[in-house]
Structure formats: C-alpha cells, structure tokens
N, C-alpha and C. Protein backbone atom coordinates (compact mmCIF):
# COMPACT_ATOMS: atom_id res chain seq x y z
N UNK A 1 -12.76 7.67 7.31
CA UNK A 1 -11.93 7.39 6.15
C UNK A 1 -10.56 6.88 6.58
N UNK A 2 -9.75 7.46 7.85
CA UNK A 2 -8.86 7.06 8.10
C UNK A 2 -8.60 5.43 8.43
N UNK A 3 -9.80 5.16 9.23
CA UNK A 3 -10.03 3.13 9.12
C UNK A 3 -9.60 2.72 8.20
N UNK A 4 -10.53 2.95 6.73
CA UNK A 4 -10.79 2.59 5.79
C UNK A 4 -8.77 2.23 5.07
N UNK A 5 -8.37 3.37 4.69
CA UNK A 5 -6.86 3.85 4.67
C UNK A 5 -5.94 2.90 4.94
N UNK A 6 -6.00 2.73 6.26
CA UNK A 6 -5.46 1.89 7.20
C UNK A 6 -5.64 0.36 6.84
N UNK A 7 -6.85 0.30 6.52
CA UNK A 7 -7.06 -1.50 6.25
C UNK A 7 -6.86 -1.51 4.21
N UNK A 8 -6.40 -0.27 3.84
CA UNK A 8 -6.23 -1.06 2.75
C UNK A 8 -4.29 -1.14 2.68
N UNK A 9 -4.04 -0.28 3.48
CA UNK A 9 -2.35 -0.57 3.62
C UNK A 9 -2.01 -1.48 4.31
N UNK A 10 -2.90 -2.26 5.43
CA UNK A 10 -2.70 -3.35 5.81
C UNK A 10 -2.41 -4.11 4.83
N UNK A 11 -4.26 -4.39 4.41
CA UNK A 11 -3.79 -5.63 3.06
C UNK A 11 -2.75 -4.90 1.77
N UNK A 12 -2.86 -4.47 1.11
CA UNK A 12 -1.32 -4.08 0.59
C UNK A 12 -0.35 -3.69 0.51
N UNK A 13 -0.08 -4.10 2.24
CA UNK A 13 1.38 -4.08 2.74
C UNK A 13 2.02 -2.73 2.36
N UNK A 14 1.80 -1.98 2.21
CA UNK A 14 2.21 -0.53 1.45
C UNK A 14 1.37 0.64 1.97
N UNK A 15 2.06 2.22 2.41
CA UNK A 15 1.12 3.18 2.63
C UNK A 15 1.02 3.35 1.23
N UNK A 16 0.12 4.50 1.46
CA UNK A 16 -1.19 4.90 -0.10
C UNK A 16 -0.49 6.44 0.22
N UNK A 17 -0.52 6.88 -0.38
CA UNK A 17 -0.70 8.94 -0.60
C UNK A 17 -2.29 8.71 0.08
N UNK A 18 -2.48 10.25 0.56
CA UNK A 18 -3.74 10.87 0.56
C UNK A 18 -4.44 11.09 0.15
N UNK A 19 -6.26 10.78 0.39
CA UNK A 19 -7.31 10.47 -0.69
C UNK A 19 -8.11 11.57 -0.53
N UNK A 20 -8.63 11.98 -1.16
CA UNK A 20 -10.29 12.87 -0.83
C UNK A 20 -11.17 12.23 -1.91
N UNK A 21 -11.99 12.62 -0.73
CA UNK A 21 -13.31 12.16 -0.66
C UNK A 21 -14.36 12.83 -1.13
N UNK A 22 -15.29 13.37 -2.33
CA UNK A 22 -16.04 14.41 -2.09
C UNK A 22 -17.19 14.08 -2.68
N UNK A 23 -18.42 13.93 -2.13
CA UNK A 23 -19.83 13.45 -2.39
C UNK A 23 -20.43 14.72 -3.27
N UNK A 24 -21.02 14.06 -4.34
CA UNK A 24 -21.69 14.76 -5.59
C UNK A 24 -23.12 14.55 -5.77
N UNK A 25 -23.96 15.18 -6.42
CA UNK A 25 -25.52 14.99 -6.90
C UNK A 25 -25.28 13.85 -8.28
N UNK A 26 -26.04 13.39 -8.16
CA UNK A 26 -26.04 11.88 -9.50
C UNK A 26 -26.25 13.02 -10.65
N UNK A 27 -26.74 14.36 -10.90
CA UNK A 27 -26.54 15.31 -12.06
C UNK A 27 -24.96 15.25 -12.52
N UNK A 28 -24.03 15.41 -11.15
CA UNK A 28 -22.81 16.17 -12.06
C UNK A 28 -22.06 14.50 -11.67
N UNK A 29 -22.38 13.63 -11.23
CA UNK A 29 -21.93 12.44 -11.43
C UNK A 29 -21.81 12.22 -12.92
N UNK A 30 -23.35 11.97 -13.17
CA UNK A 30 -23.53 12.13 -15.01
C UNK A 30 -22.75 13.24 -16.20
N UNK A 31 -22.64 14.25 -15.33
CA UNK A 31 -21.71 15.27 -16.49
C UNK A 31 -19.92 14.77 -16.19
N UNK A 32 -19.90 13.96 -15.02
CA UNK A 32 -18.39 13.43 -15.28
C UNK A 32 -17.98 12.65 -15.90
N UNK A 33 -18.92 11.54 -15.71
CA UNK A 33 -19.36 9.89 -16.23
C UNK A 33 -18.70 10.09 -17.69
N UNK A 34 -19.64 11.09 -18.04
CA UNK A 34 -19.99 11.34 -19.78
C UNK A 34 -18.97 11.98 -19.75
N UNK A 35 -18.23 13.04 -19.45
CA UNK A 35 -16.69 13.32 -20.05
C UNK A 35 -15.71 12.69 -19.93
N UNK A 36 -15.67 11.70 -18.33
CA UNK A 36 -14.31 10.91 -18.77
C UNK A 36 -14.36 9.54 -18.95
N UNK A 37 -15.57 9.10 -19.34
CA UNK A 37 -16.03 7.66 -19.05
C UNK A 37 -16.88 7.31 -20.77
N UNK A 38 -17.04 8.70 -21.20
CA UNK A 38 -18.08 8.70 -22.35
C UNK A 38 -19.14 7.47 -22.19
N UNK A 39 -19.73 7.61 -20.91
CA UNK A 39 -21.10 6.97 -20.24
C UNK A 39 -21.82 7.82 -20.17
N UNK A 40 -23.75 8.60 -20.78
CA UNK A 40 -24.17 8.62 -19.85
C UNK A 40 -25.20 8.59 -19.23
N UNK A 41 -24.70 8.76 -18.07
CA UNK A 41 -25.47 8.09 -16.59
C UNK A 41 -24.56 8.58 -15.68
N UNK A 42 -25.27 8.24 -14.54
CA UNK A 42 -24.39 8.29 -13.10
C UNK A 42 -23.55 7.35 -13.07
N UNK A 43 -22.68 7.44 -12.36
CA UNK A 43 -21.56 6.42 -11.57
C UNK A 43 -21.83 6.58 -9.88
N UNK A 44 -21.83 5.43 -9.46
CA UNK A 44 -21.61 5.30 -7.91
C UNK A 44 -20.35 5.95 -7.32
N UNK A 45 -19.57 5.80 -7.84
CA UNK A 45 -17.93 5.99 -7.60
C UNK A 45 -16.79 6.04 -8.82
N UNK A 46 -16.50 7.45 -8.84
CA UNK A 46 -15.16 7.57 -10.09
C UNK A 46 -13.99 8.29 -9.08
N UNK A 47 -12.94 7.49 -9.81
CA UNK A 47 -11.84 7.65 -9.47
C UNK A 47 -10.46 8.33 -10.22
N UNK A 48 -10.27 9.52 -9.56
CA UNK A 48 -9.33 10.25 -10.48
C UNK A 48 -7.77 10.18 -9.62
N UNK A 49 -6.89 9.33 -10.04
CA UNK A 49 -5.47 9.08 -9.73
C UNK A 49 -4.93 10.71 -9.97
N UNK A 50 -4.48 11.54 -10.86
CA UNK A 50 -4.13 12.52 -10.57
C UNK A 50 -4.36 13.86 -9.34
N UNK A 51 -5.29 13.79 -9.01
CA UNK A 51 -6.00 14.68 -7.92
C UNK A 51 -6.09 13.67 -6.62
N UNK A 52 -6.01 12.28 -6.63
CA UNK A 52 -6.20 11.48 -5.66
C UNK A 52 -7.50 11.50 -4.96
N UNK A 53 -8.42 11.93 -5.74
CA UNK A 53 -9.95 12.11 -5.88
C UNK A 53 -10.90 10.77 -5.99
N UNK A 54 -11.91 10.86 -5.17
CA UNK A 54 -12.79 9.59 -5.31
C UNK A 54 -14.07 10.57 -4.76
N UNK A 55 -14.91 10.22 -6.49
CA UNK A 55 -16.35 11.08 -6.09
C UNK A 55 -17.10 10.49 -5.96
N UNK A 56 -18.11 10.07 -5.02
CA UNK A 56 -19.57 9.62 -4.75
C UNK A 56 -20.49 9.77 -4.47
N UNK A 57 -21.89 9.46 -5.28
CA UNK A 57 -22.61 10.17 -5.82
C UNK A 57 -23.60 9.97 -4.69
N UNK A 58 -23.88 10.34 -3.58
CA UNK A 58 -24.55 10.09 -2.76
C UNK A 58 -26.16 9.93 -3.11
N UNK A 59 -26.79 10.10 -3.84
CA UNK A 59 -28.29 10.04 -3.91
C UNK A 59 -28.23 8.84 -4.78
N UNK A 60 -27.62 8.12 -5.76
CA UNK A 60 -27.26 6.73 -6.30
C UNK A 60 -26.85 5.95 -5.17
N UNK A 61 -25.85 5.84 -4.45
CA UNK A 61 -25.82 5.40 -3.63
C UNK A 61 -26.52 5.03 -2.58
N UNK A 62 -27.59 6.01 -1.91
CA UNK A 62 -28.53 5.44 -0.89
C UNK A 62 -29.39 4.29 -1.92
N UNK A 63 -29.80 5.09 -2.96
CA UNK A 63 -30.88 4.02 -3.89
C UNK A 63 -30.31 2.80 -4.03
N UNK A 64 -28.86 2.58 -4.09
CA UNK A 64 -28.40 1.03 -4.60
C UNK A 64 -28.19 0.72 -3.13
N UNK A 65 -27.72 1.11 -2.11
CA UNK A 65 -27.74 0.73 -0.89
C UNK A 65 -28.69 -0.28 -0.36
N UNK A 66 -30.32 0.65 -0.58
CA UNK A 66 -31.30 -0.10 -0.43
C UNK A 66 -31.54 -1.20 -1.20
N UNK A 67 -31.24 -1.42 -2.36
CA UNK A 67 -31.95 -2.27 -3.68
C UNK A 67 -30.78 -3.40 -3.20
N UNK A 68 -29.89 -3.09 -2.60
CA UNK A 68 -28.76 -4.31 -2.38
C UNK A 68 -28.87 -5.20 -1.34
N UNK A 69 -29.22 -3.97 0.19
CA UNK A 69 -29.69 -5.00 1.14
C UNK A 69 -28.62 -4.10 2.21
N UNK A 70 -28.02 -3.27 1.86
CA UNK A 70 -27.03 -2.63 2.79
C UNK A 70 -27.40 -1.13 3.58
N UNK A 71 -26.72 -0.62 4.79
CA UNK A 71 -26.80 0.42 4.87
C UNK A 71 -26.65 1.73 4.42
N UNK A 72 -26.40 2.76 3.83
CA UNK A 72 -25.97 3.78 3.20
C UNK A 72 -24.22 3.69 3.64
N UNK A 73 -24.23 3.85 5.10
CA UNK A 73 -22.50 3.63 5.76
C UNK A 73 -21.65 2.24 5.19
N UNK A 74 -22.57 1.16 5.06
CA UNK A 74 -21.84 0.10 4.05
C UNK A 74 -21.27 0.14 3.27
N UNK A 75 -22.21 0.37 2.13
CA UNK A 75 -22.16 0.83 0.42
C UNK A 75 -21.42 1.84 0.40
N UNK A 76 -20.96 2.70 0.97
CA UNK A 76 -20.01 3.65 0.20
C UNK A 76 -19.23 3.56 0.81
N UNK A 77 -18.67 2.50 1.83
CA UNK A 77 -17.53 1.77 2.40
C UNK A 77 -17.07 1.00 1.22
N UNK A 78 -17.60 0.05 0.71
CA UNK A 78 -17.72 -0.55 -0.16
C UNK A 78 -17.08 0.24 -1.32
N UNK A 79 -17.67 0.98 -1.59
CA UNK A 79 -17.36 1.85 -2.98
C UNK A 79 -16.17 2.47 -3.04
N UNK A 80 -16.12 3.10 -1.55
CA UNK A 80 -14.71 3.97 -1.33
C UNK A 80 -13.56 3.10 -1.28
N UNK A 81 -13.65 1.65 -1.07
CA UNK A 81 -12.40 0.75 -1.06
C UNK A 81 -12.05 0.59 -2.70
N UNK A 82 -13.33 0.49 -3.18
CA UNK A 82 -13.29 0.12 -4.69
C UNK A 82 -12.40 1.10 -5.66
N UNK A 83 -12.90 2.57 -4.94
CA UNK A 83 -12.37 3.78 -5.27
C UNK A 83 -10.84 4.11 -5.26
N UNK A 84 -10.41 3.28 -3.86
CA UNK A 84 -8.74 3.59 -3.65
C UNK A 84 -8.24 2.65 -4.53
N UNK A 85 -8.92 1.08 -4.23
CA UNK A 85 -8.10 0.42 -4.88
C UNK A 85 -7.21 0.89 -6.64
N UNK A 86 -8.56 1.87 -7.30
CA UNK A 86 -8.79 2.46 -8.57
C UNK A 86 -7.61 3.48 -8.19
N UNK A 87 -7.25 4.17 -7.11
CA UNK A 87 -6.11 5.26 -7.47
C UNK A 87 -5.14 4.49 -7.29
N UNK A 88 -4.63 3.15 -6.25
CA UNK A 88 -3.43 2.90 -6.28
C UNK A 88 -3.19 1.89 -7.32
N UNK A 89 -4.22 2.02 -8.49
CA UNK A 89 -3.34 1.50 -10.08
C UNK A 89 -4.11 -0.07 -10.45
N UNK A 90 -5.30 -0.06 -10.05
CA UNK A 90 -6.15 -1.59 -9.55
C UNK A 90 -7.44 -2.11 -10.54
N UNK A 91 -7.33 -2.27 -10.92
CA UNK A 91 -8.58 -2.29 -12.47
C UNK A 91 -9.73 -3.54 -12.63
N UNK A 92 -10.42 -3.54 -13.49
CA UNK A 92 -11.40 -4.52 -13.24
C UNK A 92 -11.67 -4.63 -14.70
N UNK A 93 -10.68 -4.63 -15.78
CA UNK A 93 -11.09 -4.74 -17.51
C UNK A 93 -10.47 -6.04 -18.00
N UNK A 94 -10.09 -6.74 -17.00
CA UNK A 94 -10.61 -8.26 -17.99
C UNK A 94 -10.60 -9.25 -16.76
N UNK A 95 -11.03 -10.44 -16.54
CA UNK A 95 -11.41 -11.29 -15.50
C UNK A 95 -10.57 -11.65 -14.73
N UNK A 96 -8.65 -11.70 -15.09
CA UNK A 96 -7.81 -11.91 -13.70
C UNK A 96 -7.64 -10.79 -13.46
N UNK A 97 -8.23 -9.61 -13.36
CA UNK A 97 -7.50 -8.22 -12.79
C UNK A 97 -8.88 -7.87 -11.91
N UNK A 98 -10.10 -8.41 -12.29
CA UNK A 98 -11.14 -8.26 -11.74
C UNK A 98 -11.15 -9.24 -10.51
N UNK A 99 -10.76 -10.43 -10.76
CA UNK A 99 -10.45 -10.95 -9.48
C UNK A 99 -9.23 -10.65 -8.48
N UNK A 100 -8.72 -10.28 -9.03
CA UNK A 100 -7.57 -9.57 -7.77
C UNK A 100 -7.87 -8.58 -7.02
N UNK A 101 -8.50 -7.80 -7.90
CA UNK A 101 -9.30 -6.57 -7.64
C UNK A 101 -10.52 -6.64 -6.14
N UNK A 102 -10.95 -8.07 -6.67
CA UNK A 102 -12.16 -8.60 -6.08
C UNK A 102 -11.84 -8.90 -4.89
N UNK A 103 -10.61 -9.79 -4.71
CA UNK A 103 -10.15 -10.65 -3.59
C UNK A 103 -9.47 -9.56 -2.51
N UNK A 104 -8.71 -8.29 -3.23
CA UNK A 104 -8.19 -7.36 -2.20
C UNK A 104 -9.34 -6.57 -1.35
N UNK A 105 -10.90 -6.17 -2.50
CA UNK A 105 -11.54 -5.24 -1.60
C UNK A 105 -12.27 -6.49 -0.67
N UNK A 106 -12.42 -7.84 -0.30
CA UNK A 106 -12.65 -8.65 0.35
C UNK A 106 -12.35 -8.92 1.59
N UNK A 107 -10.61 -8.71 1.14
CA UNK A 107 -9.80 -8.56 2.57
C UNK A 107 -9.72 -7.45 3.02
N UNK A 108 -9.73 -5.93 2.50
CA UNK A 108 -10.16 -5.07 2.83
C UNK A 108 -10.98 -4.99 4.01
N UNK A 109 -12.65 -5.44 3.61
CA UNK A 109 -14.11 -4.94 4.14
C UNK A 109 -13.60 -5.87 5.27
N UNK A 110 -12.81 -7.46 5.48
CA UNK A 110 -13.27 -8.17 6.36
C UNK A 110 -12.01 -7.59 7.16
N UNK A 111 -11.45 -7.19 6.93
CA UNK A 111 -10.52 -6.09 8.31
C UNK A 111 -11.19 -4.72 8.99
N UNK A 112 -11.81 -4.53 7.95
CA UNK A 112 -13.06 -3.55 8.76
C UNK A 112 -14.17 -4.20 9.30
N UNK A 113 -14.27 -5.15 9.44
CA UNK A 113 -15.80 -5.99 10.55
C UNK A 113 -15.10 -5.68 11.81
C-alpha cells in the first residue's frame, strides 16, 4: 500500500493523510452499498473520507479480476487507486470529473509498472 500512496502523491504533487485498507465479504459489502449508496448489491470498492477508509470486497473482486483479464494483485490495485482518489475529494458524477478522475488513476497505475 505504501507504493501505491507514494505514486498517487507523486502524480498529485501533494501528500494524502493515511488510508486503511480493510477487505470485506460481498454480504456486508451489500449491507454498506445499501446504507450509504442506497444500492443493493455489492461494491468492489467504497470509500469513506471521514474514517479515511477504503473497503474491498475481496470475493467480487477476484470474480471481476478474472472476467476482466487481470490478476487479483492488479484489480484491487486498480480499485485501491480509485478508492484514494475518492478520499482525496475525486468523483466520477458527470463526464469532465470522470475524466480527470480517469486520466489521474492512469498516471497513477503507469508509475506503478
């Protein structure tokens, strides 16, 4: 996680506060989803800015891992960038915020190759 950290304060020039990390069953994924998302279903990855929390749902995750073409260590590389970007204030609810969004976890992953 500390890599990860590191290459997103690279690309946004800025340290981050401290993240945790804590892997969940796609059950209580779904009982979060549905209380703070009023989704439900699982989520791959939710992100709570107050607690500096990023939960992932590890048994969704291997399944989309595979169905995508990636490793399990990929995909929730992937997710967990998606995740910080979401605490340090980063959104994806209308198409230029989704591309910014898009273009940072890009430069992100390709500082982690």
């Amino acid at each position: 996680m500390k890599k990860i950290v590191k290459a997103v304060e690279s690309v946004l020039g800025r340290k981050i506060e401290p993240v945790n990390v804590i892997f969940i069953t796609n059950r209580r994924s779904r009982e979060l989803n549905r209380k703070y998302r009023q989704k439900d279903k699982p989520a791959n990855v939710l992100s709570f800015p107050e607690t500096r929390d990023i939960v992932l749902a590890k048994e969704l995750i291997k399944e989309e891992a595979r169905q995508y073409g990636f490793s399990f260590k990929e995909w929730t590389t992937r997710l967990a960038v998606h995740g910080i970007l979401h605490l340090e204030g980063y959104g994806h609810n209308t198409a230029q915020k989704s591309q910014k969004m898009k273009t940072f976890e890009d430069k992100i992953l390709g500082e982690l190759k």
